[in-house]
N, C-alpha and C. Protein backbone atom coordinates (compact mmCIF):
# COMPACT_ATOMS: atom_id res chain seq x y z
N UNK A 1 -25.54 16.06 47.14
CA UNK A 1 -26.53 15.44 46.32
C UNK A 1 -26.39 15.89 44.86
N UNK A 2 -26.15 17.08 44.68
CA UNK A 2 -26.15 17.90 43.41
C UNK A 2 -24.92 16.83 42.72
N UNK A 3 -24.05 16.89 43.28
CA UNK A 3 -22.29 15.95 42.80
C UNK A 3 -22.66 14.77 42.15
N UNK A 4 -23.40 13.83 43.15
CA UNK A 4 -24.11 12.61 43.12
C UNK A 4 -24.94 12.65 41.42
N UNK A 5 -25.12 13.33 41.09
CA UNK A 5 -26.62 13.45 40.44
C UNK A 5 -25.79 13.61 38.98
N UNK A 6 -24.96 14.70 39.17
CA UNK A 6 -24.24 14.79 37.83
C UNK A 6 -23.15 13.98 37.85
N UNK A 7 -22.37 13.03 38.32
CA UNK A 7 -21.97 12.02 37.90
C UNK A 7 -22.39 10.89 37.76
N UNK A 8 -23.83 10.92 38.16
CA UNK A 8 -24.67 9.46 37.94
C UNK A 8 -25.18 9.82 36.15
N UNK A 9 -25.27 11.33 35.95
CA UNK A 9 -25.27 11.70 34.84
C UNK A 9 -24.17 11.41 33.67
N UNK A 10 -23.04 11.70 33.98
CA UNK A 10 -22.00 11.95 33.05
C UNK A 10 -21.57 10.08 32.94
N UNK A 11 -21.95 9.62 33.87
CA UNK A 11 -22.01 7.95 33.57
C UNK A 11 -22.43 7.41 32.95
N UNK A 12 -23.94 7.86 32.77
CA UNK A 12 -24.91 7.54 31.75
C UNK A 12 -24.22 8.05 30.86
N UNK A 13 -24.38 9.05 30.11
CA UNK A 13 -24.16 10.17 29.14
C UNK A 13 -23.24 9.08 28.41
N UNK A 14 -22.20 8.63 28.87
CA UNK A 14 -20.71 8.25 28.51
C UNK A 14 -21.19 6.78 27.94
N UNK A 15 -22.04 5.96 28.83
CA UNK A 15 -22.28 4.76 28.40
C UNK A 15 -23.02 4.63 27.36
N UNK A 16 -24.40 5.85 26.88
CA UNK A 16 -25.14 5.96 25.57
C UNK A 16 -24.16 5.79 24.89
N UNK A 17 -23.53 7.08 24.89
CA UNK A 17 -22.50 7.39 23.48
C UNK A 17 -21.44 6.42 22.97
N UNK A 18 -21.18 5.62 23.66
CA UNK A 18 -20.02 4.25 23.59
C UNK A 18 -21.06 3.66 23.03
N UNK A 19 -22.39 3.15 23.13
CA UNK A 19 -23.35 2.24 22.76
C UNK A 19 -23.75 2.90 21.45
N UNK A 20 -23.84 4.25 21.28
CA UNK A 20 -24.44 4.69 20.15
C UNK A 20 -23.38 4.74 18.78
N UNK A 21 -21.96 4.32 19.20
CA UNK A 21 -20.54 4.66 18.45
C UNK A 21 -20.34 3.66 18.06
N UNK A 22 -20.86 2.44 18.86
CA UNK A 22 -20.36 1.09 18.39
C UNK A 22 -21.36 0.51 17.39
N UNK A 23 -22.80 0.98 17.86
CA UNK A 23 -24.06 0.56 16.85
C UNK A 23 -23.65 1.45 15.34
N UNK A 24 -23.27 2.76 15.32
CA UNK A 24 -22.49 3.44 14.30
C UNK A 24 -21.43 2.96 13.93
N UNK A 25 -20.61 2.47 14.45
CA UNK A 25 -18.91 2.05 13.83
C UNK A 25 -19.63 0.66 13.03
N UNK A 26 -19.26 0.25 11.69
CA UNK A 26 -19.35 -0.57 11.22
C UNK A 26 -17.58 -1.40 10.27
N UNK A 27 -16.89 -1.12 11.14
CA UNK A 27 -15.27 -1.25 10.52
C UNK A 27 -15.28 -2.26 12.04
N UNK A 28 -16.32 -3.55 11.64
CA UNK A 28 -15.43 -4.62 12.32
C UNK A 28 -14.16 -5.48 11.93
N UNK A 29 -13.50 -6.08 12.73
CA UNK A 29 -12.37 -6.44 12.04
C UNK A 29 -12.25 -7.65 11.16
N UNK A 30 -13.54 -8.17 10.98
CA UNK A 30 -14.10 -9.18 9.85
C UNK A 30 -13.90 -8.27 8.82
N UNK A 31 -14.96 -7.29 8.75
CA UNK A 31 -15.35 -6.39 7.68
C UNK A 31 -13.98 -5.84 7.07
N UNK A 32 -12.62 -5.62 7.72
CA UNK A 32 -11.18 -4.81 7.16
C UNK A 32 -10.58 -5.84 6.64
N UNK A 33 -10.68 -7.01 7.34
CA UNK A 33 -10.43 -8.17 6.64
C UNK A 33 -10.42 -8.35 5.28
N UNK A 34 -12.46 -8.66 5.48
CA UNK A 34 -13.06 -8.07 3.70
C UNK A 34 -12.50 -7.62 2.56
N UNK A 35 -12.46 -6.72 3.13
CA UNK A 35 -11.73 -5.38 1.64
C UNK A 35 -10.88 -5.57 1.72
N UNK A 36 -9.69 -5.92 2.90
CA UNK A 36 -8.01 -5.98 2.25
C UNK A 36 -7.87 -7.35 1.34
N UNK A 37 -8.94 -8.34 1.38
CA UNK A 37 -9.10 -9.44 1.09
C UNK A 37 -9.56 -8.99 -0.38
N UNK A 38 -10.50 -7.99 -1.10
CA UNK A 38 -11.18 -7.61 -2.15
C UNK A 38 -10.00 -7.14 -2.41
N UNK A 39 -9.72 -6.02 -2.08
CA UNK A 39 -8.66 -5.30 -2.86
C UNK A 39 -7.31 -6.19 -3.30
N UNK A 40 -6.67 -7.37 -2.64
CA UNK A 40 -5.78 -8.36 -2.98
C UNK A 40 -6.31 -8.73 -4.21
N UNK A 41 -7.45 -9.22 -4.32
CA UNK A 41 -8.10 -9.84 -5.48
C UNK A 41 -7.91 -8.82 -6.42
N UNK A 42 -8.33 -7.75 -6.85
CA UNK A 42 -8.24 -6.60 -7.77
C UNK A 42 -7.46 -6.22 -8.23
N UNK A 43 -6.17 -6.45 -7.36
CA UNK A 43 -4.69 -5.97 -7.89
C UNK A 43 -4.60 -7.41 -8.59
N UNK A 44 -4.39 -8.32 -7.99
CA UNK A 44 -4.26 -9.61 -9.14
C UNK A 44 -4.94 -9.89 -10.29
N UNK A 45 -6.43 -9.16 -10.38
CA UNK A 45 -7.22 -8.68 -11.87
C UNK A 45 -6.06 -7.97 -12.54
N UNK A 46 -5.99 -6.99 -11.96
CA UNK A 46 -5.48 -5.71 -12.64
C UNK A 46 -3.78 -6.07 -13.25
N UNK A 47 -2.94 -7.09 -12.42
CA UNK A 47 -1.97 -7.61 -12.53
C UNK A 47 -1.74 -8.67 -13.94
N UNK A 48 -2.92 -9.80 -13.73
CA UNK A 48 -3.18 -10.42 -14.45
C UNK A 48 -3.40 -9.61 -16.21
N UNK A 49 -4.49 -8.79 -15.65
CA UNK A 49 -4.76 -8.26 -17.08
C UNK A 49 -3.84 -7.17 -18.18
N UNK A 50 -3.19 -6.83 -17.16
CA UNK A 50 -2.02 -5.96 -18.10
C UNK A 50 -1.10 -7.24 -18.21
N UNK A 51 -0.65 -8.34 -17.96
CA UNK A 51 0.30 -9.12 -18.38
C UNK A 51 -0.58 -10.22 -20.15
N UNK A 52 -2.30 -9.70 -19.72
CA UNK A 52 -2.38 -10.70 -21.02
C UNK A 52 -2.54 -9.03 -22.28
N UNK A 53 -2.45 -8.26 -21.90
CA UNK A 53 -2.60 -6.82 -22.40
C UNK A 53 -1.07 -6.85 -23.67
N UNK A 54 -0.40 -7.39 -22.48
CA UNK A 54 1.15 -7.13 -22.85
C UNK A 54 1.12 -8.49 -23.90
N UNK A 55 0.73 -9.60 -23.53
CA UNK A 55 0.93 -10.90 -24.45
C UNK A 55 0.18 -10.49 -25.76
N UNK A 56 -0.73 -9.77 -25.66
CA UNK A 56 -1.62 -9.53 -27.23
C UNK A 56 -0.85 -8.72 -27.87
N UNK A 57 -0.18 -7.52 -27.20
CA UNK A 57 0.69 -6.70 -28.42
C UNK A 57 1.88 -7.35 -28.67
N UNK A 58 1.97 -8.40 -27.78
CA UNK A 58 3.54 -8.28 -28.42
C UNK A 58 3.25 -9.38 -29.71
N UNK A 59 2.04 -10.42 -29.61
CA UNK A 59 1.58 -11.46 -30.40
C UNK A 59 1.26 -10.68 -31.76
N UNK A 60 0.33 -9.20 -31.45
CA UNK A 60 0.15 -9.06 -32.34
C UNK A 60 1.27 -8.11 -33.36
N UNK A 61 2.45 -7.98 -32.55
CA UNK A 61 3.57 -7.46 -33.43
C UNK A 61 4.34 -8.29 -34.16
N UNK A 62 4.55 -9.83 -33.60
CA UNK A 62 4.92 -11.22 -34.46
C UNK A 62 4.02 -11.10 -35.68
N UNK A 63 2.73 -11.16 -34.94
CA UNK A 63 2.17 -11.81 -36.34
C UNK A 63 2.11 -10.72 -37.53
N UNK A 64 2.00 -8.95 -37.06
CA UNK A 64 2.45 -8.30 -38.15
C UNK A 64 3.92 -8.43 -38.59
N UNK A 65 4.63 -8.38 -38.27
CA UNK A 65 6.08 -9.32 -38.74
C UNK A 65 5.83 -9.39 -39.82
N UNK A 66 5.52 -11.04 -39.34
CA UNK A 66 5.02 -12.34 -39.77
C UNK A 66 4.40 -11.96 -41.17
N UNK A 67 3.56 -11.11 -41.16
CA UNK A 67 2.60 -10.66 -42.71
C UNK A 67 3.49 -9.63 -43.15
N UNK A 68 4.22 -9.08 -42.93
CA UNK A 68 5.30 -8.08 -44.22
C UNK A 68 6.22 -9.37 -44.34
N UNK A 69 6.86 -10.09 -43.60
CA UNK A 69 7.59 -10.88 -44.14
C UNK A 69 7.02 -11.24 -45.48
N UNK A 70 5.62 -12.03 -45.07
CA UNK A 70 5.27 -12.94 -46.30
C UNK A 70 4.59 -12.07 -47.14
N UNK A 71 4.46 -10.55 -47.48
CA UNK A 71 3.94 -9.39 -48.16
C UNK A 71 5.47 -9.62 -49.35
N UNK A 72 6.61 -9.48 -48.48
CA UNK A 72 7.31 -9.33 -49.37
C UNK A 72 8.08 -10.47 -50.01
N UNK A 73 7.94 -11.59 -49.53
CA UNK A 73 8.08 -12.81 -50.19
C UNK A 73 7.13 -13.03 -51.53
N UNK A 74 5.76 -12.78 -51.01
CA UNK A 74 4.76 -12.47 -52.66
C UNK A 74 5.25 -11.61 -53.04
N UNK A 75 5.64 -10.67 -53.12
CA UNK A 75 6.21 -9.60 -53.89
C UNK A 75 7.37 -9.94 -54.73
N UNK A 76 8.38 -10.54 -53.98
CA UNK A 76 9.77 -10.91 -54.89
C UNK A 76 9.04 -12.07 -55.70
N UNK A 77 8.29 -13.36 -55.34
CA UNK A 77 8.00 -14.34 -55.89
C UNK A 77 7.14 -13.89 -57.66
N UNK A 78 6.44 -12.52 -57.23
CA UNK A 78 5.61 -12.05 -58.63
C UNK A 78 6.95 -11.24 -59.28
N UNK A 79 7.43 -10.86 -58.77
CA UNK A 79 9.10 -10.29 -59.29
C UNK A 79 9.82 -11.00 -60.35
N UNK A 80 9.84 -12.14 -59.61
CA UNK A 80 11.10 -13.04 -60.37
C UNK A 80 9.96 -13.61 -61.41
N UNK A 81 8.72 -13.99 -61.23
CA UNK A 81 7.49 -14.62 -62.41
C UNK A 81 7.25 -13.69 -63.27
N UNK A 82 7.67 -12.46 -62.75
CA UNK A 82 7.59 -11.06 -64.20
C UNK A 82 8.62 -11.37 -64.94
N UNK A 83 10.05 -11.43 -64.27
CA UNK A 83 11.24 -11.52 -65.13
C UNK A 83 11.14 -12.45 -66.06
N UNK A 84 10.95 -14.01 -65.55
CA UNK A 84 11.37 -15.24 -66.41
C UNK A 84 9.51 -14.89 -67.60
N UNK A 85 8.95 -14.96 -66.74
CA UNK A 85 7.48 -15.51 -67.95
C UNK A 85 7.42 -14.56 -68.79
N UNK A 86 7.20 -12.91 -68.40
CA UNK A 86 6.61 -11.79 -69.20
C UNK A 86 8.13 -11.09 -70.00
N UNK A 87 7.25 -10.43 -70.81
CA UNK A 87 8.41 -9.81 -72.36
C UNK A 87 8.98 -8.68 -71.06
N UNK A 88 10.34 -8.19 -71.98
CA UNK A 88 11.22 -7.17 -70.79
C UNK A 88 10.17 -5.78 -70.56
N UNK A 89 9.43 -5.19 -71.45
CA UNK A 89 8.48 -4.13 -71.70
C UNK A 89 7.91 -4.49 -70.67
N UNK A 90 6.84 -5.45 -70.20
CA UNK A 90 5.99 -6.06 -69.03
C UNK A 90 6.76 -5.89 -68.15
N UNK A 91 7.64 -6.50 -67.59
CA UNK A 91 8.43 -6.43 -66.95
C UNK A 91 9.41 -4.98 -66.28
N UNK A 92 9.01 -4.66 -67.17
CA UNK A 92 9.87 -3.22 -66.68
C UNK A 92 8.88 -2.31 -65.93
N UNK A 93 7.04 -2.57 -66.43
CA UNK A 93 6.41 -1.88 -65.89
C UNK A 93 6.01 -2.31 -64.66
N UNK A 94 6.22 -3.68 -64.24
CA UNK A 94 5.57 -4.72 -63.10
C UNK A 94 6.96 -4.41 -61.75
N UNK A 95 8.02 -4.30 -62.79
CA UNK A 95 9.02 -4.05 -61.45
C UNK A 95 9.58 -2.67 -61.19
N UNK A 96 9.88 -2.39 -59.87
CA UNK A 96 9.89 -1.38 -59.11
C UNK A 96 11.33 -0.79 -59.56
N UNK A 97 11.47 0.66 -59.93
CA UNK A 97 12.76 1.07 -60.01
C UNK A 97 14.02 0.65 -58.35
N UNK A 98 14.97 0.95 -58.36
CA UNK A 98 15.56 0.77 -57.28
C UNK A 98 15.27 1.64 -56.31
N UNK A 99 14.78 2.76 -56.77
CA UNK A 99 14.64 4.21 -55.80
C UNK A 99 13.11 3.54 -55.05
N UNK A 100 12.25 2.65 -55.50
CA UNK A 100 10.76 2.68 -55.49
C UNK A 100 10.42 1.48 -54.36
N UNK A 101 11.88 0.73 -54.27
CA UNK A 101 11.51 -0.75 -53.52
C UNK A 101 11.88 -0.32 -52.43
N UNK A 102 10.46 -0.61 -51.77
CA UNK A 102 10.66 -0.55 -50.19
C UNK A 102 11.23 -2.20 -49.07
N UNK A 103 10.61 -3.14 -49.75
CA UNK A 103 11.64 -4.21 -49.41
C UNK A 103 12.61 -5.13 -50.01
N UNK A 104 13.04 -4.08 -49.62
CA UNK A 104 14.64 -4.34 -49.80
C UNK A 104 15.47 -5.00 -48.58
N UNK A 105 16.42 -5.83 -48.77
CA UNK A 105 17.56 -6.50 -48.23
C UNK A 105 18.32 -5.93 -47.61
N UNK A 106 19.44 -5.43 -48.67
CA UNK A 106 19.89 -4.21 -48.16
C UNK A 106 20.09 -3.15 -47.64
N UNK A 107 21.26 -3.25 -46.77
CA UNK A 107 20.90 -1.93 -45.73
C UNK A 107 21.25 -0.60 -46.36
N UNK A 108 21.69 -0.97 -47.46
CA UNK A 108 21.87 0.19 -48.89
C UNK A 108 20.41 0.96 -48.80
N UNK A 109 20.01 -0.09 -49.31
CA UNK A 109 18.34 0.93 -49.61
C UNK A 109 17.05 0.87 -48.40
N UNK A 110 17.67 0.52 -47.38
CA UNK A 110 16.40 0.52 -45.95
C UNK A 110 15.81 1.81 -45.89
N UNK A 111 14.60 2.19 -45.39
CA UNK A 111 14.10 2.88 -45.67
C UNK A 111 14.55 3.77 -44.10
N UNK A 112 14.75 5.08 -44.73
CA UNK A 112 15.36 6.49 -43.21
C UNK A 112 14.15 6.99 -42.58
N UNK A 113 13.89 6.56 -41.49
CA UNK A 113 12.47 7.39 -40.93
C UNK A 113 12.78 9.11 -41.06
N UNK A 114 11.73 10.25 -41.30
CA UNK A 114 12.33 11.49 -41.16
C UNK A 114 12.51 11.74 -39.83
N UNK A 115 13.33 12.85 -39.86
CA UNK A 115 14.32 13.08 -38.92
C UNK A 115 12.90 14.64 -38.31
N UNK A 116 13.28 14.21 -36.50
CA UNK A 116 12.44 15.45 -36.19
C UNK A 116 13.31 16.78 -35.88
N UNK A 117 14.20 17.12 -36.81
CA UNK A 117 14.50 18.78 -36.51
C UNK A 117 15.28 19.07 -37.98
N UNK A 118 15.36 20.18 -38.23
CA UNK A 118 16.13 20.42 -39.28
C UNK A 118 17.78 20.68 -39.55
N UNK A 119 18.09 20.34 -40.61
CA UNK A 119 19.57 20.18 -40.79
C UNK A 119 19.91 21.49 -40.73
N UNK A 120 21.63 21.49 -40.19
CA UNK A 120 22.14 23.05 -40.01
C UNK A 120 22.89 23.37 -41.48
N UNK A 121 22.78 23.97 -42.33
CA UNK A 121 23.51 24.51 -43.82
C UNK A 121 24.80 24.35 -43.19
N UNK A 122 25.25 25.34 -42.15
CA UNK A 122 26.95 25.52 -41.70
C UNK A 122 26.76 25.19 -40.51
N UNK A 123 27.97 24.78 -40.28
CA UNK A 123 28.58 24.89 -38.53
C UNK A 123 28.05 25.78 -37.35
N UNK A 124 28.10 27.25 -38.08
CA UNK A 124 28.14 28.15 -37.23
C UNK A 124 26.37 28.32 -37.10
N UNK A 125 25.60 27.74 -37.70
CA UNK A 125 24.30 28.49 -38.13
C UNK A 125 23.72 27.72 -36.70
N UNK A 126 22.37 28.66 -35.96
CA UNK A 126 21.67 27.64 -34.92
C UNK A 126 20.65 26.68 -35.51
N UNK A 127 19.75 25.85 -34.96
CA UNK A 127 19.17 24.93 -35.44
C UNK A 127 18.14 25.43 -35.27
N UNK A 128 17.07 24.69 -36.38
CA UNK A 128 15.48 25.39 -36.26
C UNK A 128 14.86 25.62 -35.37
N UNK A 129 15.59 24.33 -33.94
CA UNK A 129 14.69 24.96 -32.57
C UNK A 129 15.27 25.87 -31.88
N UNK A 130 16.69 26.56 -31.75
CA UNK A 130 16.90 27.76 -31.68
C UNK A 130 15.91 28.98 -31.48
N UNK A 131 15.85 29.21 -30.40
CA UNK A 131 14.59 30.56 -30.01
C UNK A 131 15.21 31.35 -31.43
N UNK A 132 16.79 31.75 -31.29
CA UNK A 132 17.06 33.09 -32.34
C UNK A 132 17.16 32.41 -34.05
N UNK A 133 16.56 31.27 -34.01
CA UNK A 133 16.84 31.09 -35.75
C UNK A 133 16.08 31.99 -36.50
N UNK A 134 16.37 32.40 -37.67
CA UNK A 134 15.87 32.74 -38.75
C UNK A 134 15.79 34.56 -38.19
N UNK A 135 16.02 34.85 -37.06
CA UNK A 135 16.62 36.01 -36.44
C UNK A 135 17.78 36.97 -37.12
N UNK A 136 17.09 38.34 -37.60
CA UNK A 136 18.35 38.75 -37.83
C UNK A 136 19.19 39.25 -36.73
N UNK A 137 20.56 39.38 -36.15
CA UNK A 137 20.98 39.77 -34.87
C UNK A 137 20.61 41.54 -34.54
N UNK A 138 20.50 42.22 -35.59
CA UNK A 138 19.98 43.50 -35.17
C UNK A 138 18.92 43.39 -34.40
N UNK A 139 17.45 42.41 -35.17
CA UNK A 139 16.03 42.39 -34.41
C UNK A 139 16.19 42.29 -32.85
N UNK A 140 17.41 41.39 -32.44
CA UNK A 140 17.54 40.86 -31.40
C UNK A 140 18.00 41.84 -30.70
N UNK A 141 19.04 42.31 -31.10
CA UNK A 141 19.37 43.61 -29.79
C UNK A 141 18.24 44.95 -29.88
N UNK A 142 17.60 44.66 -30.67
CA UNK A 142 16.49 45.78 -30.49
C UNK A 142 15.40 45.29 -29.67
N UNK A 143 15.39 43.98 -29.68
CA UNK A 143 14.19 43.68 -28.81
C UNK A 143 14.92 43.61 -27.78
N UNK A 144 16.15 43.88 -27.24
CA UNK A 144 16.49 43.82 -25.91
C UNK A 144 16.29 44.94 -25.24
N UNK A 145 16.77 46.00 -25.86
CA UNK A 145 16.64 47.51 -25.35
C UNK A 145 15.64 47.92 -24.85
């Protein structure tokens, strides 16, 4: 009877907890559906929006172009209207020495971005990022010792 009693028990027991797991589980397979269905959508936001992300800079690098081009088209156009209209005195003050013109044609005078490290004097010398530059070699074997 005792046997009887606790497996009429552990029957029950087993059937709550399946009933109480399923009223708890809320990951029906509608519901996974759902979200793999949301999350598809989100990546195609997210897809979408870095491709119009990408169309604005690159639009807006044409159209800055686009405005130094025509910066320096007014520029030569008041250039050449200094030369012919105004006295050479005017003129000399309105136009840019050669050292001073930044648009320029020529790959003579293009402008050198600076350079990020410093030039070596000699051959033999290390470069500024050199741990031992500017090192005298004594300091160095003393800081080894």
């Amino acid at each position: 009877m005792m046997w009887l009693t606790g497996i009429v028990c552990l029957a029950i027991g087993v059937a709550a907890g399946l009933l109480v797991a399923r009223r708890l589980d809320n990951t029906s397979p509608g519901k996974v559906d759902e979200l793999e269905a949301r999350i598809q959508e989100l990546q195609r936001f997210h897809d979408d929006y870095r491709e119009h992300v990408s169309d604005h800079f690159s639009a807006t690098a044409d159209l800055v172009q686009q405005m130094t081009e025509s910066y320096r088209d007014v520029y030569q156009h008041l250039a050449r209207g200094a030369q012919d209209l105004c006295t050479e005195e005017v003129a000399s003050k309105l136009l840019p020495t050669a050292d001073q013109m930044h648009f320029s044609s020529d790959d003579e005078n293009a402008l050198v971005p600076p350079k990020d490290y410093a030039a070596k004097r000699t051959n033999g010398q290390s470069g500024a990022l050199s741990e031992g530059f500017g090192l005298d070699r004594r300091d160095l074997n003393d800081n080894n010792d």
